[in-house]
Protein backbone atom coordinates (compact mmCIF):
# COMPACT_ATOMS: atom_id res chain seq x y z
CA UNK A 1 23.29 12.20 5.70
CA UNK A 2 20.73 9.69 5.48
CA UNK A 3 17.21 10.68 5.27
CA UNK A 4 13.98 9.19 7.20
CA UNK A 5 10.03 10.53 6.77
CA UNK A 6 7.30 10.40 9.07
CA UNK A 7 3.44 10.31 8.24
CA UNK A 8 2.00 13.24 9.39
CA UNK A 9 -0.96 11.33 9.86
CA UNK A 10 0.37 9.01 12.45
CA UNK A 11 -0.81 9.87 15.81
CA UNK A 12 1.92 11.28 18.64
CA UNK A 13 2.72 7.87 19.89
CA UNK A 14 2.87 5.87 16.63
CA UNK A 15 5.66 9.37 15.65
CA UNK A 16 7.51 8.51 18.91
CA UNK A 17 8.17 4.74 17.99
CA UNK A 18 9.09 5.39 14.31
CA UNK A 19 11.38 8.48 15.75
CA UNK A 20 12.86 5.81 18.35
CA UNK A 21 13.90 3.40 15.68
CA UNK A 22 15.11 5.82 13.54
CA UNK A 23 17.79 7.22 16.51
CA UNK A 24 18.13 10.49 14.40
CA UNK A 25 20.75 13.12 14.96
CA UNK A 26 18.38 16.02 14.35
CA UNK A 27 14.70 15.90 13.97
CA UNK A 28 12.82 18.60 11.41
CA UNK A 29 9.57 19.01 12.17
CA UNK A 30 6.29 21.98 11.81
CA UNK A 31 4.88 23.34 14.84
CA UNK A 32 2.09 20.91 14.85
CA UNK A 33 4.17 17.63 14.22
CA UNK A 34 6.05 17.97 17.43
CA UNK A 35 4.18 15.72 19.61
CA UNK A 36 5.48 12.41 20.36
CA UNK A 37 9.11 13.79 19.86
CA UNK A 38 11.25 13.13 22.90
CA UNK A 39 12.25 15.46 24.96
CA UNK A 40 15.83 14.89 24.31
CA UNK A 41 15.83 14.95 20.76
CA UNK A 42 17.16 17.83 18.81
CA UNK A 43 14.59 19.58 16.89
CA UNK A 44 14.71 22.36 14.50
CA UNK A 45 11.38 23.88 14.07
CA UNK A 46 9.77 24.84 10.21
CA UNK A 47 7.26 26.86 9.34
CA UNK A 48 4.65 25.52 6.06
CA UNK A 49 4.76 27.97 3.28
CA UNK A 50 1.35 28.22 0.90
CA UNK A 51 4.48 27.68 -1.71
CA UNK A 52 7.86 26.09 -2.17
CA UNK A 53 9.26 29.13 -3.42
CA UNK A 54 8.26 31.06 -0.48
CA UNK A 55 10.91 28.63 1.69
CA UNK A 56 13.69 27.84 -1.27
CA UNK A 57 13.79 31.60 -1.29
CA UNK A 58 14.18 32.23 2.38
CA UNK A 59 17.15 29.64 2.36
CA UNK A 60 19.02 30.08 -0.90
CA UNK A 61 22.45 31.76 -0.06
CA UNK A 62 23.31 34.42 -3.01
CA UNK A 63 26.26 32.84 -4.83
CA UNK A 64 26.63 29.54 -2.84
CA UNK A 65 26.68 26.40 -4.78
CA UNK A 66 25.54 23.31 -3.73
CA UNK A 67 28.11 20.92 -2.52
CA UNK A 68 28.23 18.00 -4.67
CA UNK A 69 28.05 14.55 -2.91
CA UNK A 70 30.37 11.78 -3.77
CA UNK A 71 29.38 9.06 -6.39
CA UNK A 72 29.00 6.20 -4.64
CA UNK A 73 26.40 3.87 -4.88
CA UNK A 74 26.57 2.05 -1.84
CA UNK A 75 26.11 5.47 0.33
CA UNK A 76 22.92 4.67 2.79
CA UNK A 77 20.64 7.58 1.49
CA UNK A 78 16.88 7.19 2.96
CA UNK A 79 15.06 4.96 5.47
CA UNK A 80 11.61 4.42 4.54
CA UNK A 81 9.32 2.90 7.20
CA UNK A 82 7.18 -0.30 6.83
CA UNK A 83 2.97 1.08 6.88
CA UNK A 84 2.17 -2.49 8.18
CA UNK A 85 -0.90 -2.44 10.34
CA UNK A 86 0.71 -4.85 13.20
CA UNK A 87 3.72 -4.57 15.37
CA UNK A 88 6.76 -2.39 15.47
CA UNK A 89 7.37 0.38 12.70
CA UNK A 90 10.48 -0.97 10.81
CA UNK A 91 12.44 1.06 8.93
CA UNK A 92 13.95 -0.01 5.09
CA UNK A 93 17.42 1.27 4.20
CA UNK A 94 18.02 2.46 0.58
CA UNK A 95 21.45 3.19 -0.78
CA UNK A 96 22.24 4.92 -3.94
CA UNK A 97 22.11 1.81 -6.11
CA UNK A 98 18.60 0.94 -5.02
CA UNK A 99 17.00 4.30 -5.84
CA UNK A 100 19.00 3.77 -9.07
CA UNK A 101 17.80 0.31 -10.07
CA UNK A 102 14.08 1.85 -8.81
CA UNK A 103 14.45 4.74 -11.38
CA UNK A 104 14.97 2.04 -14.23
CA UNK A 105 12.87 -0.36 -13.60
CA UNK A 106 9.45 1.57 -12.32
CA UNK A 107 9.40 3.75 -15.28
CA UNK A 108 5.97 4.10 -15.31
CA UNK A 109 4.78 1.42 -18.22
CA UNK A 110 2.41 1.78 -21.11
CA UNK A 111 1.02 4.80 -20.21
CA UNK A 112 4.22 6.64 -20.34
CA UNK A 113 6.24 8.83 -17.79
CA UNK A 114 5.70 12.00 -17.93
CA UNK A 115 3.15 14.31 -18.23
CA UNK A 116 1.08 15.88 -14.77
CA UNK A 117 0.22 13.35 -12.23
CA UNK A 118 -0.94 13.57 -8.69
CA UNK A 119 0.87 12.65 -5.28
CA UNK A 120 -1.40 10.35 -3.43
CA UNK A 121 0.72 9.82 -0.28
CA UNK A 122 2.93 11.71 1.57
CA UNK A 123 6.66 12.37 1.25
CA UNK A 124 7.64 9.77 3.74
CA UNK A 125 5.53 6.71 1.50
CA UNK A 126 7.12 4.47 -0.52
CA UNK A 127 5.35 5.67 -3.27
CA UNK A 128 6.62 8.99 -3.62
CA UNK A 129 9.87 8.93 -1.53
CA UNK A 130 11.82 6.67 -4.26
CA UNK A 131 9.88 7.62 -7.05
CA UNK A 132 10.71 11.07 -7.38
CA UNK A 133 14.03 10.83 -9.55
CA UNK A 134 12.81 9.14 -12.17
CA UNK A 135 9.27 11.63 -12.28
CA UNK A 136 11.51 14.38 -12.55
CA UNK A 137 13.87 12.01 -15.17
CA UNK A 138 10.60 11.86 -17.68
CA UNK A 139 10.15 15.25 -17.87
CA UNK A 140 6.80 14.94 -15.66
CA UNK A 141 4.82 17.29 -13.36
CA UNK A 142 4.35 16.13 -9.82
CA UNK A 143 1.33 17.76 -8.14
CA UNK A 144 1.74 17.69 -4.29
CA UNK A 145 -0.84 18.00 -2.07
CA UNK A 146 -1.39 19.85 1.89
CA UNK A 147 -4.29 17.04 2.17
CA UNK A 148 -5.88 14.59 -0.33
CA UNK A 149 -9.48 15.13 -0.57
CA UNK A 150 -11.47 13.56 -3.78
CA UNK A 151 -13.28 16.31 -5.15
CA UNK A 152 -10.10 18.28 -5.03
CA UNK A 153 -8.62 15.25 -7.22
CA UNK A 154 -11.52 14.85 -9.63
CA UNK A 155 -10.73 18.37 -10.41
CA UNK A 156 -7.04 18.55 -10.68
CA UNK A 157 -7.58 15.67 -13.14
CA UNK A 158 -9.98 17.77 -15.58
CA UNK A 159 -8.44 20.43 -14.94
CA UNK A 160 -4.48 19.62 -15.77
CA UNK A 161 -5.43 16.32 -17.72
CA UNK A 162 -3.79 13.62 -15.81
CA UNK A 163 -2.53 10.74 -17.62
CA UNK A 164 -2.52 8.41 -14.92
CA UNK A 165 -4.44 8.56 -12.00
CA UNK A 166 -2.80 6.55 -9.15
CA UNK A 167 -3.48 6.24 -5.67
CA UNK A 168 -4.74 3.13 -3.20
CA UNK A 169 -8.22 1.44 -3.08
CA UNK A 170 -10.16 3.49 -1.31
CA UNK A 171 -9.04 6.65 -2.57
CA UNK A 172 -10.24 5.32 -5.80
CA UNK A 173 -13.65 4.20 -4.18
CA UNK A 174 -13.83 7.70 -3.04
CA UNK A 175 -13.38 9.52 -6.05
CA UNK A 176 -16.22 7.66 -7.42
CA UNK A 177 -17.94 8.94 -5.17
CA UNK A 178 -17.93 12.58 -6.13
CA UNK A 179 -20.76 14.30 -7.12
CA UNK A 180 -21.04 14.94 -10.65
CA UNK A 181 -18.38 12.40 -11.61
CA UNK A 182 -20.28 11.08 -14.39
CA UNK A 183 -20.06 14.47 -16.32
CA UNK A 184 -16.48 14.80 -15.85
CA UNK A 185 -14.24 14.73 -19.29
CA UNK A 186 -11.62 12.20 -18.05
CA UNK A 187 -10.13 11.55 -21.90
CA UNK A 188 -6.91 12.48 -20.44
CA UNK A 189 -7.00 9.21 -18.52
CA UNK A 190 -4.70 6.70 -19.97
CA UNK A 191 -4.51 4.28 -17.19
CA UNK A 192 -5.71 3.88 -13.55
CA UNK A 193 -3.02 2.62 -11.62
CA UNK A 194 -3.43 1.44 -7.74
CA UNK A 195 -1.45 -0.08 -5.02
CA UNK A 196 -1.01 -0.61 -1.50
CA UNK A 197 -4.11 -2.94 -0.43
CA UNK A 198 -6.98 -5.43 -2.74
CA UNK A 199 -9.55 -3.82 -5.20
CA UNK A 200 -12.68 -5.63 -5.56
CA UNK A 201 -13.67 -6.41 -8.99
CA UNK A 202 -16.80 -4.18 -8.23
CA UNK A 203 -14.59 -1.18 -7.65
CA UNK A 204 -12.23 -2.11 -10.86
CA UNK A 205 -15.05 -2.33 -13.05
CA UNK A 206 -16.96 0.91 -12.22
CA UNK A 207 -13.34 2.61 -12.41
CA UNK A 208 -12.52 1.11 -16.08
CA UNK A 209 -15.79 2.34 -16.51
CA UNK A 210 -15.94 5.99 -15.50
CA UNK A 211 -12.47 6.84 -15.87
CA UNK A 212 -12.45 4.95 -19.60
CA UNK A 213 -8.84 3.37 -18.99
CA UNK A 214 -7.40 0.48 -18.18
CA UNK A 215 -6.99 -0.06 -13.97
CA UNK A 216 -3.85 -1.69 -13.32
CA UNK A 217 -3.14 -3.79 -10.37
CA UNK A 218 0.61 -2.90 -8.73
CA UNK A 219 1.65 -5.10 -6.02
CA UNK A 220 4.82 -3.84 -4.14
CA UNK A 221 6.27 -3.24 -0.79
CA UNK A 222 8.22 -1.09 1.28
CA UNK A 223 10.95 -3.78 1.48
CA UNK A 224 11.12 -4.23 -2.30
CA UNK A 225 11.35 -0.59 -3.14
CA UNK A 226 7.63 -0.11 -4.60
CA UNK A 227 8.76 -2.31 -7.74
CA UNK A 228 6.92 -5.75 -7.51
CA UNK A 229 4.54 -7.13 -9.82
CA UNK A 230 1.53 -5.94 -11.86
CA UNK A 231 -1.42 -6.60 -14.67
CA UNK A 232 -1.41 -5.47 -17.72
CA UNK A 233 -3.04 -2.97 -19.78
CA UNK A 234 -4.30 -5.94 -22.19
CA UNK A 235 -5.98 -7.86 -19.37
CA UNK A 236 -8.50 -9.56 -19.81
CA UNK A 237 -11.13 -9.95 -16.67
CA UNK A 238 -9.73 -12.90 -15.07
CA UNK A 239 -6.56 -11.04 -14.40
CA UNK A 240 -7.74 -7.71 -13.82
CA UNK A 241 -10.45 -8.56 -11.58
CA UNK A 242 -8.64 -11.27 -9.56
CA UNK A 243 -4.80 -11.43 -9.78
CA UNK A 244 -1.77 -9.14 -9.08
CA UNK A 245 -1.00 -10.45 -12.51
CA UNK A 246 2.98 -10.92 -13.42
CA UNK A 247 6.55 -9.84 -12.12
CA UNK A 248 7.31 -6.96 -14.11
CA UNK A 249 10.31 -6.51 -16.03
CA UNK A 250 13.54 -6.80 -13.57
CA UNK A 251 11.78 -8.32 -11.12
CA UNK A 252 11.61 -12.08 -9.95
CA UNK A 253 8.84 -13.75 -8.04
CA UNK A 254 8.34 -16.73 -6.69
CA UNK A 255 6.02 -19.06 -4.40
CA UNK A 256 7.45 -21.10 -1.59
CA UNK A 257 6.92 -23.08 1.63
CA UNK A 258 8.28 -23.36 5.20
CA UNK A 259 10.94 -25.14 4.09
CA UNK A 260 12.16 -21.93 1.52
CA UNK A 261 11.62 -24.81 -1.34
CA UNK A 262 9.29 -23.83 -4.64
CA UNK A 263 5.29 -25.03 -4.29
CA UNK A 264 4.07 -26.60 -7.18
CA UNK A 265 1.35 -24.47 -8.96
CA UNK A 266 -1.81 -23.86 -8.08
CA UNK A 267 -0.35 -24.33 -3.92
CA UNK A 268 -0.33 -21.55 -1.36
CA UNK A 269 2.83 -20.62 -0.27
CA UNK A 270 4.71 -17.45 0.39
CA UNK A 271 5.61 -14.78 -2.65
CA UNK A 272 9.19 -14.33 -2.23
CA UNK A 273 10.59 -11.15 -4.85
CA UNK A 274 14.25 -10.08 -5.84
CA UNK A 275 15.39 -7.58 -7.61
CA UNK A 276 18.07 -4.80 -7.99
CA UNK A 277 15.30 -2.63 -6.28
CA UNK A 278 15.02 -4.58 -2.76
CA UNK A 279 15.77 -2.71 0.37
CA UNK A 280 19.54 -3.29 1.89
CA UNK A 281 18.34 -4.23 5.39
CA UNK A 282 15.98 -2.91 8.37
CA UNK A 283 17.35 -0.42 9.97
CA UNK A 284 18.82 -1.25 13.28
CA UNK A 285 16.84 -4.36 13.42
CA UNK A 286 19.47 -7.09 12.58
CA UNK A 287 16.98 -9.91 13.34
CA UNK A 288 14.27 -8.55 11.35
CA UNK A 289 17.03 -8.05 8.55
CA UNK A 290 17.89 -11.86 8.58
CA UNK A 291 14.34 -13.34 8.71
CA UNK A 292 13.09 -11.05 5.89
CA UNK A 293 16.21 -11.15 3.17
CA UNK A 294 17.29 -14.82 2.53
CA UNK A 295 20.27 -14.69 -0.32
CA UNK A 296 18.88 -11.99 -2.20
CA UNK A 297 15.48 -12.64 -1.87
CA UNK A 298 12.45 -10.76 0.21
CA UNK A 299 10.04 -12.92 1.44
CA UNK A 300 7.21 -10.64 1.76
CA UNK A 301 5.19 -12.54 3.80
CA UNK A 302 2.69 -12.73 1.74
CA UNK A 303 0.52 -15.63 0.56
CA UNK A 304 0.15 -16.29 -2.87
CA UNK A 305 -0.42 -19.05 -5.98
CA UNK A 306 0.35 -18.82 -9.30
CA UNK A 307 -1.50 -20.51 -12.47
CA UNK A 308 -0.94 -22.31 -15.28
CA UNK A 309 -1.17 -18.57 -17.07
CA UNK A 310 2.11 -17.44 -14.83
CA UNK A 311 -0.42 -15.01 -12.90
CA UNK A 312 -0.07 -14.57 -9.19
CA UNK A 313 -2.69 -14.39 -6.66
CA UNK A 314 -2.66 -12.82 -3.26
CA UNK A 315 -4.70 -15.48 -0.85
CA UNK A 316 -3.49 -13.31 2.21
CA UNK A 317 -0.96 -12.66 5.16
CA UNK A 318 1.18 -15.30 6.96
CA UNK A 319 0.40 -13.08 10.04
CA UNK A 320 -3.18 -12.80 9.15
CA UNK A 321 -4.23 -16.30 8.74
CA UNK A 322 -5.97 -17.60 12.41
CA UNK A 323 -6.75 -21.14 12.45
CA UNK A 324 -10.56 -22.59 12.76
CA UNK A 325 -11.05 -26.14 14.74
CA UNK A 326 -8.02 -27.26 13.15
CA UNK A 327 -8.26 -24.96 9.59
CA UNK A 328 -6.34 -22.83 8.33
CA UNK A 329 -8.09 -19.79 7.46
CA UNK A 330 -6.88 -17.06 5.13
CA UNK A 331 -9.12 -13.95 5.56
CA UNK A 332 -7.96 -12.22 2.33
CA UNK A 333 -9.66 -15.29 0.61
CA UNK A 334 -12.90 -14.42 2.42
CA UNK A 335 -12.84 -11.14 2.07
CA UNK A 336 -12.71 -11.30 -1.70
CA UNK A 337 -16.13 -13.43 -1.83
CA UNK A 338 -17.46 -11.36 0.40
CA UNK A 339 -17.24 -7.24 -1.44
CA UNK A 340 -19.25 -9.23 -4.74
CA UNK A 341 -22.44 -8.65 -2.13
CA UNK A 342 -23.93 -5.72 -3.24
CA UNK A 343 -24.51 -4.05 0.10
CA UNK A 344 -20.53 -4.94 1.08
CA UNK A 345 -18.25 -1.30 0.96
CA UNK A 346 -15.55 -2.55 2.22
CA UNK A 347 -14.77 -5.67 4.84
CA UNK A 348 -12.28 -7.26 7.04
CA UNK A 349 -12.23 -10.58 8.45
CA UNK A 350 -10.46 -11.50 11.64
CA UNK A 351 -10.42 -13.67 14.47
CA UNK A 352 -12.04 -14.22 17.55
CA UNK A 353 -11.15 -16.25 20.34
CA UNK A 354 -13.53 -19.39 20.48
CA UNK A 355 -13.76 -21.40 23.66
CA UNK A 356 -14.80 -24.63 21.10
CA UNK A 357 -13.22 -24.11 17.83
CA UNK A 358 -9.84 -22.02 19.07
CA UNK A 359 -10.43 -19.20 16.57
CA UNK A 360 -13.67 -17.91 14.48
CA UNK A 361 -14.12 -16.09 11.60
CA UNK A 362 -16.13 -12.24 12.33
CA UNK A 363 -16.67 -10.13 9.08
CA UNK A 364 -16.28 -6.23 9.85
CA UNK A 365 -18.09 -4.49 7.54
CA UNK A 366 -18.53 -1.05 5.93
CA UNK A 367 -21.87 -0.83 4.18
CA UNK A 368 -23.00 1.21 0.86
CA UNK A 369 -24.49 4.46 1.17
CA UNK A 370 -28.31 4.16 0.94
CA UNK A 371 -28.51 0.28 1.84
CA UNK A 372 -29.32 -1.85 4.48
CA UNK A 373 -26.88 -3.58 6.25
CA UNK A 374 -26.97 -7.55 6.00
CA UNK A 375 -27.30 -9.97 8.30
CA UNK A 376 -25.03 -13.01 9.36
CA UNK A 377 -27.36 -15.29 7.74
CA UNK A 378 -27.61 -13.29 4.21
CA UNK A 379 -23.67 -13.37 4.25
CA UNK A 380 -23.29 -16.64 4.93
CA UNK A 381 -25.98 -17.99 2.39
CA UNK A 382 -24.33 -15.62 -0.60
CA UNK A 383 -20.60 -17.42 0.23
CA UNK A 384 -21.89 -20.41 0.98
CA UNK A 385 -20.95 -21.69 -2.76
CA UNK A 386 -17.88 -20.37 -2.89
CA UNK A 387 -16.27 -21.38 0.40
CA UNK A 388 -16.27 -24.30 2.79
CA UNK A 389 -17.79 -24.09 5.70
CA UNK A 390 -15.43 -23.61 8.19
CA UNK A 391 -14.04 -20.36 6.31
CA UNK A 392 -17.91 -18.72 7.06
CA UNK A 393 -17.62 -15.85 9.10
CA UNK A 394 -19.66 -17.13 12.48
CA UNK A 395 -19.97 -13.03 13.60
CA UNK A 396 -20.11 -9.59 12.06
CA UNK A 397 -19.94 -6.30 12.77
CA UNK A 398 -20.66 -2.96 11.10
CA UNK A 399 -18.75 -0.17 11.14
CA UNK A 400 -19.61 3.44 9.45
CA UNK A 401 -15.93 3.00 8.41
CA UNK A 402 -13.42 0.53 8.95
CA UNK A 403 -10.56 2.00 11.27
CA UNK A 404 -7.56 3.34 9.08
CA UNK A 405 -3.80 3.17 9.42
CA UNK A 406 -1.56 6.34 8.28
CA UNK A 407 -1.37 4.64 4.36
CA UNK A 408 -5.36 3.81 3.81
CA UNK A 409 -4.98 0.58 4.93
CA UNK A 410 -7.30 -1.31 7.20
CA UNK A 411 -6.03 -1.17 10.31
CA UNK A 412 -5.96 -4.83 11.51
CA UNK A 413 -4.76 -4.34 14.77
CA UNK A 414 -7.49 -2.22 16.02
CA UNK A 415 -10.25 -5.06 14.78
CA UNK A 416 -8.12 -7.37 16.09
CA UNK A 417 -7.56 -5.95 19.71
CA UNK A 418 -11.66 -5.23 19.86
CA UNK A 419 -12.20 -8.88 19.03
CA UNK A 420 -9.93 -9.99 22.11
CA UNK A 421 -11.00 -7.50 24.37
CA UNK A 422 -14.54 -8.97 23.25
């Protein structure tokens, strides 16, 4: 059987599309999952439990033994689906051999691998779907949560002294947030370890700060099996602030053009990965399969450069970029400048449809607690020396909070769609 989760966060008709692609033979579901599940669809109802055991008791069959499954590495085993903010859900097929080559080569670096550390997604996320065997290999504890709230963190951490605290961006940001976090005894800490979207170098340096370990960047995918590339404990600011430092061990990376040929250094191009970790193709999406896996390479559609240090830096998505009288503008480029002002939470730039210049450039903002919100003009004047002009955002807007997808992630889409409906 081959396995496929859904975020229980997604609303009814983002479950219906992922359940669509997936074309399962049974769906398992809790009572209040079961909207956006066709009517067709087999369904076998569960019931939570306030404990594993409670359920593992209620199923385990007095003297049966688990059937053991062939060894063969090439069996299809899970489908993991893509937590991109645009387009269709797409769904990454892992056999045997990938979860294999994942246990090896994300074995949890400097910090060590076992130990107690926290769940920060759900069982259907990359993050925890493929990296269970080798948390359980190490000897680790796994704590799982119903919901992920940050004071319930902060004190799991004190309480069971976490080694590493992982998670994305803004669960970070939110921790930090907690009252009484600067009286906490984080000791424990040996590294502060973060995927799934940017961290501004604000955020990394009140982190290193508070938590008094090192705050790793991890750059990864669905597609690539959550194995990509990553800074290092040793880093000094210029990578930990502002790269997605180097491939790490068993992993290849590399920048190219249109044409699939290597950029020079220093030139944007797209990151393309490979490893014994990458997905075996989208599931029922043949297409999709073809454009994304190119001789044993994932192109991840991803901008990047590298340096003359071998560092890589994320300048934004191929999908993302909109183009300005001409321009071609890269909002994850803007967006970095932009979180160094100090009233800046969180922002997202994205286009608007400009009868002059095609496309321009409107910041969508999140502002800190406790300041005022600045205006177009103060934006504009505190990037002004680090960006040309046509990369300026011409419009912003602010937000209480910037619209979410299922993973943390800004939700793109959303901004998008307002700014075209605008």
């Amino acid at each position: 059987a081959i396995t496929a989760g859904t975020n229980p966060r997604l609303r009814p008709s983002e479950r219906a599309a992922v359940i669509e692609t997936a074309a399962p033979k049974l769906v398992i579901a809790a009572e209040d999952h079961v909207a956006g599940i066709p009517d067709d669809q087999e369904v076998e109802l569960i019931r939570l439990a306030d404990a594993p055991d409670t359920i593992l008791g209620e199923l385990r069959l007095p003297g049966q033994v688990p059937v053991a499954m062939p060894a063969d590495l090439d069996r299809p085993v899970c489908i993991c689906f893509s937590s991109g903010s645009t387009g269709d859900p797409k769904g990454a097929l892992f056999a045997n051999r990938q979860l294999a080559a994942i246990a090896e080569l994300d074995t949890g670096g400097a910090w060590g691998g076992g130990g107690h550390r926290i769940a920060p997604t759900e069982f259907a996320h990359i993050g925890i779907m493929t990296k269970l065997p080798w948390l359980l290999a190490a000897g680790g504890t796994t704590h799982l949560l119903t919901k992920w709230r940050a004071a319930d963190v902060v004190d799991l951490i004190d309480r069971h002294r976490i080694s590493a605290v992982t998670g994305v961006a803004p669960q970070i940001a939110l921790m930090l947030r907690v009252e009484g976090i600067e009286e906490r005894d984080f000791s424990c800490v040996k590294a502060v370890v973060v995927g799934g979207s940017a961290s501004p170098p604000a955020l990394v340096r009140e982190a290193r700060r508070i938590f008094g370990a090192p705050y790793l960047i991890r750059y990864s995918s669905t597609e690539c099996g959550g194995v990509g590339l990553g800074t290092s404990p040793e880093a000094d600011d210029e990578e930990a602030l502002h790269t997605i430092g180097r491939p790490r061990p068993g992993i290849e990376a590399t920048v190219r053009g249109p044409d699939g040929h290597l950029v020079p250094d220093g030139e944007t191009g797209e990151l393309w990965l490979r490893s014994r970790a990458i997905m075996s193709e989208y599931w029922r999406a043949p297409e999709a399969t073809a454009e994304t896996l190119v001789d044993g390479w994932l192109r991840t559609g991803d901008l990047a450069t590298i340096d003359d240090r071998g560092l890589f830096r994320l300048t934004g998505r191929i999908k993302e970029m909109f183009i300005r009288g001409g321009y071609n503008v890269y909002p994850a480029e803007i967006e970095r400048v932009l979180t160094d002002h100090p009233a800046v939470a969180e922002v997202a730039v994205v286009p608007r449809p400009d009868d002059v210049m095609g496309e321009i450039g409107v910041a969508v903002l999140g502002v800190r607690p406790g300041v005022a919100a600045p205006t177009l003009d103060d934006l504009r004047a505190f990037a002004a020396d680090r960006l040309a002009g046509y990369k300026l955002p011409e419009a912003i807007r602010v937000l209480d909070q910037l619209p979410r997808n299922g993973t943390d992630k800004v939700d793109r889409r959303m901004l998008v769609e307002h700014e075209t409906a605008t």
